[in-house]
Protein backbone atom coordinates (compact mmCIF):
# COMPACT_ATOMS: atom_id res chain seq x y z
CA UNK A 1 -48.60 -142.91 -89.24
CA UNK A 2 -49.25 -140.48 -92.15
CA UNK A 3 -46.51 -138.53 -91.32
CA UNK A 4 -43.68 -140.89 -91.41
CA UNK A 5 -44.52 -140.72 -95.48
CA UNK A 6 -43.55 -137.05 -95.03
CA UNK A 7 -40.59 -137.38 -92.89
CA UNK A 8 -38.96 -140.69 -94.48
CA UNK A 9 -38.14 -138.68 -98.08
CA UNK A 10 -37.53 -135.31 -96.15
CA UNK A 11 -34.67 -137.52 -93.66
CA UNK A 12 -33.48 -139.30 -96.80
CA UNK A 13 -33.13 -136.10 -98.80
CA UNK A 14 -31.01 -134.13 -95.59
CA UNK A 15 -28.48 -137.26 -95.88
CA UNK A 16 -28.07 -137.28 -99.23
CA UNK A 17 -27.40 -133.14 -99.24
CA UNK A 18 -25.16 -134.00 -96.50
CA UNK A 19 -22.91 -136.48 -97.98
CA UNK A 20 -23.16 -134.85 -101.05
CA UNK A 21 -21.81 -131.41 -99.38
CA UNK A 22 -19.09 -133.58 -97.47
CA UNK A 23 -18.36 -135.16 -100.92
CA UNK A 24 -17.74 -131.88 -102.85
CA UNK A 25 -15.95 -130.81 -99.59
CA UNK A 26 -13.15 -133.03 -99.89
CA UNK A 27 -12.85 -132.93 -103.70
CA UNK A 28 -12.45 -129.02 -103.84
CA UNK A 29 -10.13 -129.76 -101.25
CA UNK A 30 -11.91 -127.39 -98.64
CA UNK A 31 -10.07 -129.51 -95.50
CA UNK A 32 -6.88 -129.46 -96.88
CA UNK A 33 -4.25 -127.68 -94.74
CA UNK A 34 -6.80 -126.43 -91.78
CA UNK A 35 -4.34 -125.06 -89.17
CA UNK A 36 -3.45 -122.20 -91.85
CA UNK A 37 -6.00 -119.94 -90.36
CA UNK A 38 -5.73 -120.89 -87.04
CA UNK A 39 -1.91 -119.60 -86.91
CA UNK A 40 -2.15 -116.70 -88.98
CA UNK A 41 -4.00 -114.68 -86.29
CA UNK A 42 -1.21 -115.23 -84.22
CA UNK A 43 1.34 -114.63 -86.73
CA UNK A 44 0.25 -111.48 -88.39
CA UNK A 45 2.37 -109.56 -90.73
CA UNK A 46 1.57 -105.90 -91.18
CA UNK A 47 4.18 -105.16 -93.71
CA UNK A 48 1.99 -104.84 -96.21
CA UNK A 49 0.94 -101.32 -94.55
CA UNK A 50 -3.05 -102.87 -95.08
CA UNK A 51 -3.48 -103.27 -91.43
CA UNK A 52 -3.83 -100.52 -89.82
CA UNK A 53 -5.79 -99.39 -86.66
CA UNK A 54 -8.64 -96.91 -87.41
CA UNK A 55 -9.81 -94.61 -84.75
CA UNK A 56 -12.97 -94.35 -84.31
CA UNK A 57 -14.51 -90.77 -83.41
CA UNK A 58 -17.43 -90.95 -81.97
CA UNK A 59 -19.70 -87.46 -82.18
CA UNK A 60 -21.61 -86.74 -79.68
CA UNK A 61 -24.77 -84.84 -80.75
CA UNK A 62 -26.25 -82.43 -78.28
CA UNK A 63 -29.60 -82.88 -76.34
CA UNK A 64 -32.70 -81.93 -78.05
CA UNK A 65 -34.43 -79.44 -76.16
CA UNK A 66 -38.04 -79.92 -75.64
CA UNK A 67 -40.07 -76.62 -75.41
């Protein structure tokens, strides 16, 4: 029974960061326009000259030898 003193304030305290979070969410407008970054994935535009695939070398090092 003790522990429901603990667990009351610590359940009230998650759901009032919660809906404080969601609050400051939707003021900062953080769900405004959320299919933006969804589509540009599939739309991307290398024009910019940014994107550009790296090659990756990988060096192979040769066995140790054991004496």
């Amino acid at each position: 029974m003790e522990v429901l003193f603990v667990l009351i304030p610590l359940s009230l305290g998650l759901v009032t960061f919660a809906l404080w979070s969601f609050i400051w969410s939707v003021k900062n407008e953080q769900f405004e326009d959320l299919d933006r970054q969804g589509w540009s994935i599939l739309f991307d535009d290398d024009s910019n000259g940014k994107a550009k695939e790296k090659e990756i070398k990988i060096e192979e090092k040769p066995p140790e030898e054991k004496y």
